[in-house]
PDB file of N, CA and C in Angstrom:
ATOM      1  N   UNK A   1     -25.179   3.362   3.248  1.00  0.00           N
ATOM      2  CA  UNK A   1     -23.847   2.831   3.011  1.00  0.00           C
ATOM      3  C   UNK A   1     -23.699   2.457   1.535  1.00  0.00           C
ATOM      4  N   UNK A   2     -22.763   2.852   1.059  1.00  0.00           N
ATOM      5  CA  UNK A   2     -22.102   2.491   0.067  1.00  0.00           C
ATOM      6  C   UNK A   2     -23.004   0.562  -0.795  1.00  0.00           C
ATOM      7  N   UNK A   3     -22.442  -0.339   0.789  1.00  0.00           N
ATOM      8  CA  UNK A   3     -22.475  -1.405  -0.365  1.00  0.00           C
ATOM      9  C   UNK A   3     -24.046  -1.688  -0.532  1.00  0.00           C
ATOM     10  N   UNK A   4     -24.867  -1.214   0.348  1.00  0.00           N
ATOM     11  CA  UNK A   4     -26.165  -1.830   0.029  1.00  0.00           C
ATOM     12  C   UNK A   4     -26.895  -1.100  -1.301  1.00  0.00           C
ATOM     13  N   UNK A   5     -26.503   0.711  -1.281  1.00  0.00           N
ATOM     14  CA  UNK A   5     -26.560   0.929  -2.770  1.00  0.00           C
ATOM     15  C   UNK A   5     -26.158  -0.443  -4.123  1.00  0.00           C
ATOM     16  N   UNK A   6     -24.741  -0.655  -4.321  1.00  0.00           N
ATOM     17  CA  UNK A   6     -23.931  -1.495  -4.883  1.00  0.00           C
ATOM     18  C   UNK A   6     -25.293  -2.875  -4.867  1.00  0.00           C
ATOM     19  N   UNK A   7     -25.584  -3.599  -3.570  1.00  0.00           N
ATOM     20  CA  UNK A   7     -26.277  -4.360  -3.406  1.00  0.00           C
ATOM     21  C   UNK A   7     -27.594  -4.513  -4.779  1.00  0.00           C
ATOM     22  N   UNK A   8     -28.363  -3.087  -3.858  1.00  0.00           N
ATOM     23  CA  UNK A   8     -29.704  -2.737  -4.808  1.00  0.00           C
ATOM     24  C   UNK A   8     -29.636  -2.437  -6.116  1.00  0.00           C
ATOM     25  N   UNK A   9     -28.426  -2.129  -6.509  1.00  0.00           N
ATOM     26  CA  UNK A   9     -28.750  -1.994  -7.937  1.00  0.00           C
ATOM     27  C   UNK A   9     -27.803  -2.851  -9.191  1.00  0.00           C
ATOM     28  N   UNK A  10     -27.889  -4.188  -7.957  1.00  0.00           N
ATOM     29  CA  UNK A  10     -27.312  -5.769  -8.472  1.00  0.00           C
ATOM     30  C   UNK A  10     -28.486  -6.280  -8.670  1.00  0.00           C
ATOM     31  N   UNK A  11     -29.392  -5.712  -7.465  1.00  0.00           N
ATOM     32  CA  UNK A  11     -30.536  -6.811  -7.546  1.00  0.00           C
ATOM     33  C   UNK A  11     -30.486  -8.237  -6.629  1.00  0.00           C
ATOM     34  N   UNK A  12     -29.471  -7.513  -6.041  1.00  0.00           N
ATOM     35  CA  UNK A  12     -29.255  -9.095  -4.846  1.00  0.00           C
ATOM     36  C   UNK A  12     -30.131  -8.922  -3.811  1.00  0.00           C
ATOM     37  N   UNK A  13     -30.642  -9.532  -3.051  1.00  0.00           N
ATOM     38  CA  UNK A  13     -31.666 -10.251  -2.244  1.00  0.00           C
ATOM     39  C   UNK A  13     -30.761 -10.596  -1.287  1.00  0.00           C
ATOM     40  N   UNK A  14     -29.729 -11.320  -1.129  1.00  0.00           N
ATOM     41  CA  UNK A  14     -28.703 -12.521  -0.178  1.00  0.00           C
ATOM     42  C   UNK A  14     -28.325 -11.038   0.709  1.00  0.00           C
ATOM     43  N   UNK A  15     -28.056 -11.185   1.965  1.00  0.00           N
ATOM     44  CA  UNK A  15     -27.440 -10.037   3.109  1.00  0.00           C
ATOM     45  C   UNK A  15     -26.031 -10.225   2.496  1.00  0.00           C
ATOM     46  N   UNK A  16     -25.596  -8.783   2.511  1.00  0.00           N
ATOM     47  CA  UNK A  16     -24.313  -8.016   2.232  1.00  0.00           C
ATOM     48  C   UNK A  16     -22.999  -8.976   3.003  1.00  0.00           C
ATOM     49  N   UNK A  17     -22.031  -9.498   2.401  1.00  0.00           N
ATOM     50  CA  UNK A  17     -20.938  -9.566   3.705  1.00  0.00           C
ATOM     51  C   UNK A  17     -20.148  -8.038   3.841  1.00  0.00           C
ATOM     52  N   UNK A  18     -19.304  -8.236   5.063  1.00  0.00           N
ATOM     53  CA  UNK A  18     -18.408  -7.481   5.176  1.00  0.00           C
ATOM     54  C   UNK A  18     -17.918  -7.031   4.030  1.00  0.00           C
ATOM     55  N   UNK A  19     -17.886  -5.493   3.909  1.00  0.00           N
ATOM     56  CA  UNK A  19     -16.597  -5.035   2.579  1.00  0.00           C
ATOM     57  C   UNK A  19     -16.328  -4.267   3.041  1.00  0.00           C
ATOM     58  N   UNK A  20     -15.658  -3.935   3.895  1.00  0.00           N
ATOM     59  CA  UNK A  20     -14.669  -2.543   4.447  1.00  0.00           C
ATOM     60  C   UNK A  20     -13.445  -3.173   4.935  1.00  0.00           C
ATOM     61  N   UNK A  21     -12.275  -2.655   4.511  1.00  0.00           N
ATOM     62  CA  UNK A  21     -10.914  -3.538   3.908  1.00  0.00           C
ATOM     63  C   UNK A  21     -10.191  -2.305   5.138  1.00  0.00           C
ATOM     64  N   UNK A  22      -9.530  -3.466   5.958  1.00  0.00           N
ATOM     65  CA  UNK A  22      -8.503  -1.989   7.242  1.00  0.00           C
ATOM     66  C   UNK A  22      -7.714  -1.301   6.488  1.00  0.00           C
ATOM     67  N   UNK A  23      -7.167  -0.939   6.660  1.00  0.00           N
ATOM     68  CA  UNK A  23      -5.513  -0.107   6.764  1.00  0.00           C
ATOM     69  C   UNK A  23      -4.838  -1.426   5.505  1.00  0.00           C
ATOM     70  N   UNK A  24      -4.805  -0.511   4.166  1.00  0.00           N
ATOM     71  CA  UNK A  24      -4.114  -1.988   3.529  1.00  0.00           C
ATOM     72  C   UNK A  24      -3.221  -0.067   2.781  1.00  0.00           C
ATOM     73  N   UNK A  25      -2.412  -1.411   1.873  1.00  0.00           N
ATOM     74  CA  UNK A  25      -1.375  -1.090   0.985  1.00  0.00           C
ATOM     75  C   UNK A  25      -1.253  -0.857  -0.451  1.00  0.00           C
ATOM     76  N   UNK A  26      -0.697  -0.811  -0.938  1.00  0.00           N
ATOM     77  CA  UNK A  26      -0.416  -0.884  -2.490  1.00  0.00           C
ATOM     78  C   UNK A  26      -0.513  -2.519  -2.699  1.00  0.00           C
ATOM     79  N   UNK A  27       0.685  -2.732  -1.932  1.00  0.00           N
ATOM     80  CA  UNK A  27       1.010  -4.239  -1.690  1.00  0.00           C
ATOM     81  C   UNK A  27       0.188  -5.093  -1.495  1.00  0.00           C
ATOM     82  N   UNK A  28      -0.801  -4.905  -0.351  1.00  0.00           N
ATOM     83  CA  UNK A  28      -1.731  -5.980   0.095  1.00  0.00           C
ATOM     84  C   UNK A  28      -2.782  -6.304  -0.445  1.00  0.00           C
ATOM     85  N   UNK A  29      -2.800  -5.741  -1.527  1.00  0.00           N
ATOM     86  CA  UNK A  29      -4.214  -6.215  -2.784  1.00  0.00           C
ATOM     87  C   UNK A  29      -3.634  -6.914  -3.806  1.00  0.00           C
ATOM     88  N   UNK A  30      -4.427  -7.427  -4.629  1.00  0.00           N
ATOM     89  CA  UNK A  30      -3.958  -8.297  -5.878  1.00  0.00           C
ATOM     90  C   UNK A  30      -3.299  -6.951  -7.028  1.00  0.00           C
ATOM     91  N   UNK A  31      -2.289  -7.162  -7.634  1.00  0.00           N
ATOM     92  CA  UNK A  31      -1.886  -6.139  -8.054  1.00  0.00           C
ATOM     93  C   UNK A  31      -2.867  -5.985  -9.203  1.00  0.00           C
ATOM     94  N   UNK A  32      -3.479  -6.510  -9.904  1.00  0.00           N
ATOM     95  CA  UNK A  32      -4.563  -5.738 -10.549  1.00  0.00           C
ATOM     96  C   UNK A  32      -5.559  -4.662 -10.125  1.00  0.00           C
ATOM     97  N   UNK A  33      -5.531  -4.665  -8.241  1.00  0.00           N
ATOM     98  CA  UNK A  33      -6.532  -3.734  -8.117  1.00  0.00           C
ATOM     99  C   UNK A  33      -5.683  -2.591  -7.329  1.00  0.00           C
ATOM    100  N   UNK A  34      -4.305  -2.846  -7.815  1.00  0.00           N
ATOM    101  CA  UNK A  34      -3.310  -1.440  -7.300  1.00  0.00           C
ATOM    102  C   UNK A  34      -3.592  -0.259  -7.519  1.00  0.00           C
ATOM    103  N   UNK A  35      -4.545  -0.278  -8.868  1.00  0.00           N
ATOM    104  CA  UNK A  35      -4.692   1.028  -9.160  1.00  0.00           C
ATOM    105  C   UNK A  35      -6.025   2.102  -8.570  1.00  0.00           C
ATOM    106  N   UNK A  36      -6.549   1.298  -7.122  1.00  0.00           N
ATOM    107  CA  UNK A  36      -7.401   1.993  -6.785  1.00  0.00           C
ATOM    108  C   UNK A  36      -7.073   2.894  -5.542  1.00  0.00           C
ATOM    109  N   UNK A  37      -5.234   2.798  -5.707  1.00  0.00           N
ATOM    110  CA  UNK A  37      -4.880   3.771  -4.777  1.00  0.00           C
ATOM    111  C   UNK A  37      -4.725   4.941  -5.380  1.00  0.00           C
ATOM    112  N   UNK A  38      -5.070   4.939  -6.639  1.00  0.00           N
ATOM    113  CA  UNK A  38      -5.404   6.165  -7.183  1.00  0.00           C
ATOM    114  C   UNK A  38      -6.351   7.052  -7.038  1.00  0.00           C
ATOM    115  N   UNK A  39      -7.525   6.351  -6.855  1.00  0.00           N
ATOM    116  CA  UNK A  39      -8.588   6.922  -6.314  1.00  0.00           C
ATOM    117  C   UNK A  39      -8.413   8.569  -5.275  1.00  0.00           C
ATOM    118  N   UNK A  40      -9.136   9.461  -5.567  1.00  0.00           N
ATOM    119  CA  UNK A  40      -9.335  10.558  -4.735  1.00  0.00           C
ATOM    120  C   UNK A  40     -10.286  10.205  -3.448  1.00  0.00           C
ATOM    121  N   UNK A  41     -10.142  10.759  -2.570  1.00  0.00           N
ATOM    122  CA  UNK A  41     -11.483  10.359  -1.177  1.00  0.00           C
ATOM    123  C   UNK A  41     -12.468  10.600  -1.874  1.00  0.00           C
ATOM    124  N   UNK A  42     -13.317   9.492  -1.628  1.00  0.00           N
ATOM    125  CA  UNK A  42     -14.870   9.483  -1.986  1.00  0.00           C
ATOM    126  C   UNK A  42     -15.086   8.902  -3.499  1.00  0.00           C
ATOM    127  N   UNK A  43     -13.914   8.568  -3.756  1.00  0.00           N
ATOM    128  CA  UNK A  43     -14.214   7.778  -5.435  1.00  0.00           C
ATOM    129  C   UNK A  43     -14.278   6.858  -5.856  1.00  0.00           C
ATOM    130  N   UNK A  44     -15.051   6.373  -6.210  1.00  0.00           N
ATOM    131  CA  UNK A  44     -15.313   4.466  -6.597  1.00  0.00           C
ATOM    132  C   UNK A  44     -14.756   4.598  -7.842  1.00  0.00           C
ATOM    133  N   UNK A  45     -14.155   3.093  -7.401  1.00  0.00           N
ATOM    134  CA  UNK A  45     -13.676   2.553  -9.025  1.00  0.00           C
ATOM    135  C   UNK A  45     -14.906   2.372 -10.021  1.00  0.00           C
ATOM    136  N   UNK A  46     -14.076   1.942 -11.085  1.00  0.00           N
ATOM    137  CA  UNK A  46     -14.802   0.924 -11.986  1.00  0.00           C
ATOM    138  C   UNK A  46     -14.666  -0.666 -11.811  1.00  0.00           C
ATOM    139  N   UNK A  47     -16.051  -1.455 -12.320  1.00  0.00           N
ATOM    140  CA  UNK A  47     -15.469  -3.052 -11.704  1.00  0.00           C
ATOM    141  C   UNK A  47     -14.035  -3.473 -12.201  1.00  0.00           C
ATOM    142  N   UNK A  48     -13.743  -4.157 -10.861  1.00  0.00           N
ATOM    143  CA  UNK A  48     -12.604  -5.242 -11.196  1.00  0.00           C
ATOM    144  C   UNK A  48     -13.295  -6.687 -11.321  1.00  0.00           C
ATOM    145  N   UNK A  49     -12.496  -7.051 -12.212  1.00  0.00           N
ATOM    146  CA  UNK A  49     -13.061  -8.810 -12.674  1.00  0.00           C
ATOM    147  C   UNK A  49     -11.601  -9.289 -12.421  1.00  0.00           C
ATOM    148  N   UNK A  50     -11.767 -10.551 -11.511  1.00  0.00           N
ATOM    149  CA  UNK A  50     -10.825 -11.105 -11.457  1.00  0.00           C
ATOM    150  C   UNK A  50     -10.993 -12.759 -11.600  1.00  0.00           C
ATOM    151  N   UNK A  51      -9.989 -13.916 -11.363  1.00  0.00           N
ATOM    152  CA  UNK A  51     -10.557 -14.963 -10.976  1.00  0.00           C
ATOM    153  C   UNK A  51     -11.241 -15.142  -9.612  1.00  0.00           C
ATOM    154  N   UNK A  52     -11.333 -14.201  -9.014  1.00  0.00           N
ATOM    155  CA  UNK A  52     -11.889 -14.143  -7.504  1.00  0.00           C
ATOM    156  C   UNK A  52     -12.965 -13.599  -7.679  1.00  0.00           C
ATOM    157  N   UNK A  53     -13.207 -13.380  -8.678  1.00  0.00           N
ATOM    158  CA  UNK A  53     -14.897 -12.301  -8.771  1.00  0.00           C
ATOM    159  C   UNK A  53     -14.668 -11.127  -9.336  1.00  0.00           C
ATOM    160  N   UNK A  54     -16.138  -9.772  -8.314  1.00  0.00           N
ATOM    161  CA  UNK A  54     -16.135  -9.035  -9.215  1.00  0.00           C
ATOM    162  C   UNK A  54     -15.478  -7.958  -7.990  1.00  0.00           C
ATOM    163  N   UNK A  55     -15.083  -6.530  -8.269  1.00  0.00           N
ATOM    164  CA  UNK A  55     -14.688  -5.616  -7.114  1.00  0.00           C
ATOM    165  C   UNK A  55     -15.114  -4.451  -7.809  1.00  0.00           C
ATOM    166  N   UNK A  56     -15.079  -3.444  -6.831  1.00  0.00           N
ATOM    167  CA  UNK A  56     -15.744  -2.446  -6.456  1.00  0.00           C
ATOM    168  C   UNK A  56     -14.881  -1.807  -5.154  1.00  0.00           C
ATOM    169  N   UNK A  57     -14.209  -0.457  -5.386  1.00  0.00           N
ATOM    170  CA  UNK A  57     -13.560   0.036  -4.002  1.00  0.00           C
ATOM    171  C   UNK A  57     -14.213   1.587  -4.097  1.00  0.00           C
ATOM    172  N   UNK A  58     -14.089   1.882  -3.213  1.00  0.00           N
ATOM    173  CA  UNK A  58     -14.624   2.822  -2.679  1.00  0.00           C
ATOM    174  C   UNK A  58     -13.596   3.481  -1.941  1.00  0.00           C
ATOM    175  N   UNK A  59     -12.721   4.863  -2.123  1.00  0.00           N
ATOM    176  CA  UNK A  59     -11.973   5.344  -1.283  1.00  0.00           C
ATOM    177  C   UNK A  59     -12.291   5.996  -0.407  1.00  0.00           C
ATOM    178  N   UNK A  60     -11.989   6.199   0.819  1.00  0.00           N
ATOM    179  CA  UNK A  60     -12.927   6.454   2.309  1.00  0.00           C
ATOM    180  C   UNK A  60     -11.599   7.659   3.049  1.00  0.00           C
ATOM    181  N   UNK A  61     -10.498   6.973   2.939  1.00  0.00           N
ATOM    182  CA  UNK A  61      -9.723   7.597   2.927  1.00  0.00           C
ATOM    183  C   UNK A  61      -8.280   7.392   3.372  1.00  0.00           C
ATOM    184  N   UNK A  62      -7.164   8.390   2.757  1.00  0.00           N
ATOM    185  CA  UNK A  62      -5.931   8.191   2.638  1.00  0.00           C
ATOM    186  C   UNK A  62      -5.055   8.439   3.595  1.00  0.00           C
ATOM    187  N   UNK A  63      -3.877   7.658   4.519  1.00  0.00           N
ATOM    188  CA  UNK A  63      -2.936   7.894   4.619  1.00  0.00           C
ATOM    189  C   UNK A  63      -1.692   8.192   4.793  1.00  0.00           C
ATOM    190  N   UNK A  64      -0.628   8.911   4.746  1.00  0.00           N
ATOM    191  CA  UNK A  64       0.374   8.968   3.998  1.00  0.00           C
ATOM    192  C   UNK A  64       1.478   8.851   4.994  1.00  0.00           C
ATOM    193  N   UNK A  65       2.728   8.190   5.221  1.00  0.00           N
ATOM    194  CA  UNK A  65       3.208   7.636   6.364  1.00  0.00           C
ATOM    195  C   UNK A  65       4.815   9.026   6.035  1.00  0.00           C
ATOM    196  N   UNK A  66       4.910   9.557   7.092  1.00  0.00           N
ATOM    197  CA  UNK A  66       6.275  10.215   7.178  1.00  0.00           C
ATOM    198  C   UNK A  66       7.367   9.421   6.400  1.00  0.00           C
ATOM    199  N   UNK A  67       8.365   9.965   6.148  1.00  0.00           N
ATOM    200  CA  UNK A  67       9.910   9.754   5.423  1.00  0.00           C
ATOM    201  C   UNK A  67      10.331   8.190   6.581  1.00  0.00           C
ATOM    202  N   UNK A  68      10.109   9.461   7.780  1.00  0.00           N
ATOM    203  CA  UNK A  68      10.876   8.732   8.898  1.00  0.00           C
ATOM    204  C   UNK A  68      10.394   7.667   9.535  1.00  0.00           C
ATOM    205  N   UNK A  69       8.897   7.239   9.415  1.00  0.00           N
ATOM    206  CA  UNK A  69       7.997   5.808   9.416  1.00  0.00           C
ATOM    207  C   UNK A  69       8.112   4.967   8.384  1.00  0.00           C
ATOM    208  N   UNK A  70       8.331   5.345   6.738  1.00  0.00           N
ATOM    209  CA  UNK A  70       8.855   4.356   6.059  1.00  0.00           C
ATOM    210  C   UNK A  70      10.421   3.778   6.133  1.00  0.00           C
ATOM    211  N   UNK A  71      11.078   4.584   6.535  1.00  0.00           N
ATOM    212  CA  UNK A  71      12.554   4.408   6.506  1.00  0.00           C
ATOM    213  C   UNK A  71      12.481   3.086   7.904  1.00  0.00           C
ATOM    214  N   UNK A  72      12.116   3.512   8.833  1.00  0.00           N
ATOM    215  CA  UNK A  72      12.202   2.941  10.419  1.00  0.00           C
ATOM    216  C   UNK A  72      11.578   1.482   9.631  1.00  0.00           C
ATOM    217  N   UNK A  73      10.685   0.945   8.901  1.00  0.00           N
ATOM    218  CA  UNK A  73       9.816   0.316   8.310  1.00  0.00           C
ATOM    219  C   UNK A  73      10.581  -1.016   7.274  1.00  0.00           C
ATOM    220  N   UNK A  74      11.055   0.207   6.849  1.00  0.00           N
ATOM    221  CA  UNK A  74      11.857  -0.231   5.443  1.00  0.00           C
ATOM    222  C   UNK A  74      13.201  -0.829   6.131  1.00  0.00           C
ATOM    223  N   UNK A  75      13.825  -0.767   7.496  1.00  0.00           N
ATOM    224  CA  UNK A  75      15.044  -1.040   7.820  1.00  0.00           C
ATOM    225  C   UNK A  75      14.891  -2.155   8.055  1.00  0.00           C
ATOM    226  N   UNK A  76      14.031  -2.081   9.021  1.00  0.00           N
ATOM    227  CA  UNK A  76      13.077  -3.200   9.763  1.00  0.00           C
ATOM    228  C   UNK A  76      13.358  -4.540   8.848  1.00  0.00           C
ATOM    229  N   UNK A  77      12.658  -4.328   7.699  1.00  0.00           N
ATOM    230  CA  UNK A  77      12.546  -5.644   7.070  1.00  0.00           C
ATOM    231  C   UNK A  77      13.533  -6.223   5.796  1.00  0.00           C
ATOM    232  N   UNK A  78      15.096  -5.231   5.999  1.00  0.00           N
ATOM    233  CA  UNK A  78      15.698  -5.549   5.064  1.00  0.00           C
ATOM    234  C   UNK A  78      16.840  -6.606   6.070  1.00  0.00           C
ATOM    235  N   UNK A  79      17.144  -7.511   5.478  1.00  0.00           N
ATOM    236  CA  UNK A  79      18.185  -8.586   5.717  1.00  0.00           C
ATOM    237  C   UNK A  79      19.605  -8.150   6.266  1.00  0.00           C
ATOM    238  N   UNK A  80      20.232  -8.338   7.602  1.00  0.00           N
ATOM    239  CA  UNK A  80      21.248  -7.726   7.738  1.00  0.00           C
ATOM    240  C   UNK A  80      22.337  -7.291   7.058  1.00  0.00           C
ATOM    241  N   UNK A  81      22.395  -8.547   6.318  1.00  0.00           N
ATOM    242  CA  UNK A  81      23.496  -8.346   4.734  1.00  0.00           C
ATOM    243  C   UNK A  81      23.253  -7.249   4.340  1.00  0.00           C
ATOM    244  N   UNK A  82      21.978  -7.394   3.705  1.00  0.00           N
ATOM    245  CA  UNK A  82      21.845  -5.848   2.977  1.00  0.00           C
ATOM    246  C   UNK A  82      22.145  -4.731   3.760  1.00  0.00           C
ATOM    247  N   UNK A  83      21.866  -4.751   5.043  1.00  0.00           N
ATOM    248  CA  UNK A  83      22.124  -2.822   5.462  1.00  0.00           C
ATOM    249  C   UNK A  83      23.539  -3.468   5.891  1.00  0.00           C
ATOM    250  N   UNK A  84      24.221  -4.593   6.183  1.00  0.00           N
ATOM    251  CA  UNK A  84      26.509  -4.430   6.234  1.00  0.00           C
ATOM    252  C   UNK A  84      26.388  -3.827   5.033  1.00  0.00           C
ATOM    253  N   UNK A  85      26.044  -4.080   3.549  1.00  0.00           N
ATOM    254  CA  UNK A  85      26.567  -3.358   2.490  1.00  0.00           C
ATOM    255  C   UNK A  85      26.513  -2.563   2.371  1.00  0.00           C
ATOM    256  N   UNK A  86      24.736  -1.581   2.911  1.00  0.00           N
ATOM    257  CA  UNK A  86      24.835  -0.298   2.418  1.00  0.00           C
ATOM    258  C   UNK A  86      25.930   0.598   3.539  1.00  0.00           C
ATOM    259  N   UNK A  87      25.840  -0.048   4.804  1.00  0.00           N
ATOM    260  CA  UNK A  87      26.886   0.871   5.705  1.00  0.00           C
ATOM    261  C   UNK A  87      28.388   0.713   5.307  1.00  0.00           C
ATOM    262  N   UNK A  88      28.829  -0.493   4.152  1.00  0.00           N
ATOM    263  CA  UNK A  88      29.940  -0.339   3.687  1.00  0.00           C
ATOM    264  C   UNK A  88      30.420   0.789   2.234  1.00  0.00           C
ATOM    265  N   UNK A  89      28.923   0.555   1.720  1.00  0.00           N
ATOM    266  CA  UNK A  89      29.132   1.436   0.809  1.00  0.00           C
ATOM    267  C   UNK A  89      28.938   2.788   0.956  1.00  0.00           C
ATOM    268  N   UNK A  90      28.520   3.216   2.341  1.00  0.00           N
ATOM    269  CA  UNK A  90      28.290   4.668   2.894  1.00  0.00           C
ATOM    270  C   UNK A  90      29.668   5.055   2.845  1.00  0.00           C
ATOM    271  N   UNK A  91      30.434   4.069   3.602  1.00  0.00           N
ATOM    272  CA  UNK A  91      31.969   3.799   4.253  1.00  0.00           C
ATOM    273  C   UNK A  91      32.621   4.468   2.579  1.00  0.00           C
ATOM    274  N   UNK A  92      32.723   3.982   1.987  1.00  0.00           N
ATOM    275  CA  UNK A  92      33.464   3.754   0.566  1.00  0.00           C
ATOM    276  C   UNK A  92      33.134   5.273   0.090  1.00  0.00           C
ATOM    277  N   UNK A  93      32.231   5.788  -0.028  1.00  0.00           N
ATOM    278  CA  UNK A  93      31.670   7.062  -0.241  1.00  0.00           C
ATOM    279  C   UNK A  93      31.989   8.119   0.207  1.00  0.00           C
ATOM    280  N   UNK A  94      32.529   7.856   1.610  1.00  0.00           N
ATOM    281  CA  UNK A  94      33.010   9.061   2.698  1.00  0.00           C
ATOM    282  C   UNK A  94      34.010   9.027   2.728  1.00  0.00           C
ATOM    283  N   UNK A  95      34.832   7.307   2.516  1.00  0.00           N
ATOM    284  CA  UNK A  95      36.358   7.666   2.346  1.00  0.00           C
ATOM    285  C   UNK A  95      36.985   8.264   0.694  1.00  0.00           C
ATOM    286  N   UNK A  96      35.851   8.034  -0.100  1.00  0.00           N
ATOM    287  CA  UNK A  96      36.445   8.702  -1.480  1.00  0.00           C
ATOM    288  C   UNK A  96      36.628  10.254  -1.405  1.00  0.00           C
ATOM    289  N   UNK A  97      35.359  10.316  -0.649  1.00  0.00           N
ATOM    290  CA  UNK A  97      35.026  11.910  -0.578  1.00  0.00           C
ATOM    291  C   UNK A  97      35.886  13.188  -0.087  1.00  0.00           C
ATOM    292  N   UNK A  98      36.524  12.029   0.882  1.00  0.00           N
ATOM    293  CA  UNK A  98      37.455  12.624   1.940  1.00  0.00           C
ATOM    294  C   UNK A  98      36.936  13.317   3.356  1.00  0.00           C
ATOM    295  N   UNK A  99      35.875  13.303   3.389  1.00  0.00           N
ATOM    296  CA  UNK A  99      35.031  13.435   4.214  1.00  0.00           C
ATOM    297  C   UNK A  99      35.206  12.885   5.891  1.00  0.00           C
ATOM    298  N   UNK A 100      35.485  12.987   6.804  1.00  0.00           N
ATOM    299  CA  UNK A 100      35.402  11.680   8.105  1.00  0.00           C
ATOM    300  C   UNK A 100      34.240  10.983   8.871  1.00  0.00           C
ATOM    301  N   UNK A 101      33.895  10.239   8.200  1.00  0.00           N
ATOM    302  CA  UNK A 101      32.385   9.137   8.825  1.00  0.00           C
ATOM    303  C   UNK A 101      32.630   8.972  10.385  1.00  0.00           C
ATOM    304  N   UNK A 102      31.744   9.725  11.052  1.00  0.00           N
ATOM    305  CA  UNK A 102      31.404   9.679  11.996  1.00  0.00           C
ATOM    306  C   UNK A 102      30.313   8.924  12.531  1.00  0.00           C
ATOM    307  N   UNK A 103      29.984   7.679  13.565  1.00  0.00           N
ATOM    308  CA  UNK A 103      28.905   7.249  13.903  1.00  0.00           C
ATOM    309  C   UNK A 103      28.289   7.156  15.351  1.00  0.00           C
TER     310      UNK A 103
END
């Protein structure tokens, strides 16, 4: 495994904790270590130093959620206000257009 390499060639002695991180995000890391969604499968970063310590990711692997799982996602958690406006401004769009909004 990955971390006991990482381990042995720290030179640590102390048993490993857990480091295998579920199903995360862009979002759900400290945004300094956003950029290890860059990573290709199978590519370790370089250390992160943070006030939390030191990091090390390892990409295992990616992925990538349909149009129609972020949208369903993305509706989900926007404020009703916000989607009355955008369905008003759909409204405003179709009546400029001349178009007939059908729902």
């Amino acid at each position: 495994m990955f971390w006991v390499e990482a381990f042995e060639a720290a030179g640590t002695k102390d048993e490993s904790p857990v480091v295998n991180l579920p199903r995360v995000r862009r979002t759900g890391i400290p945004p300094g270590h956003a950029g290890v969604f860059d990573l290709k499968q199978g590519e370790v970063s370089e250390v992160i130093t943070d006030e939390g310590g030191h990091y090390i990711y390892k990409m295992n692997s990616k992925i990538e959620m349909s149009l129609d799982q972020a949208r369903s996602e993305i509706e989900a958690s926007l404020p009703d206000t916000i989607k009355l406006a955008g369905w008003q401004l759909l409204l405003l769009i179709e009546m400029q257009s001349g178009d007939v909004l059908t729902l």
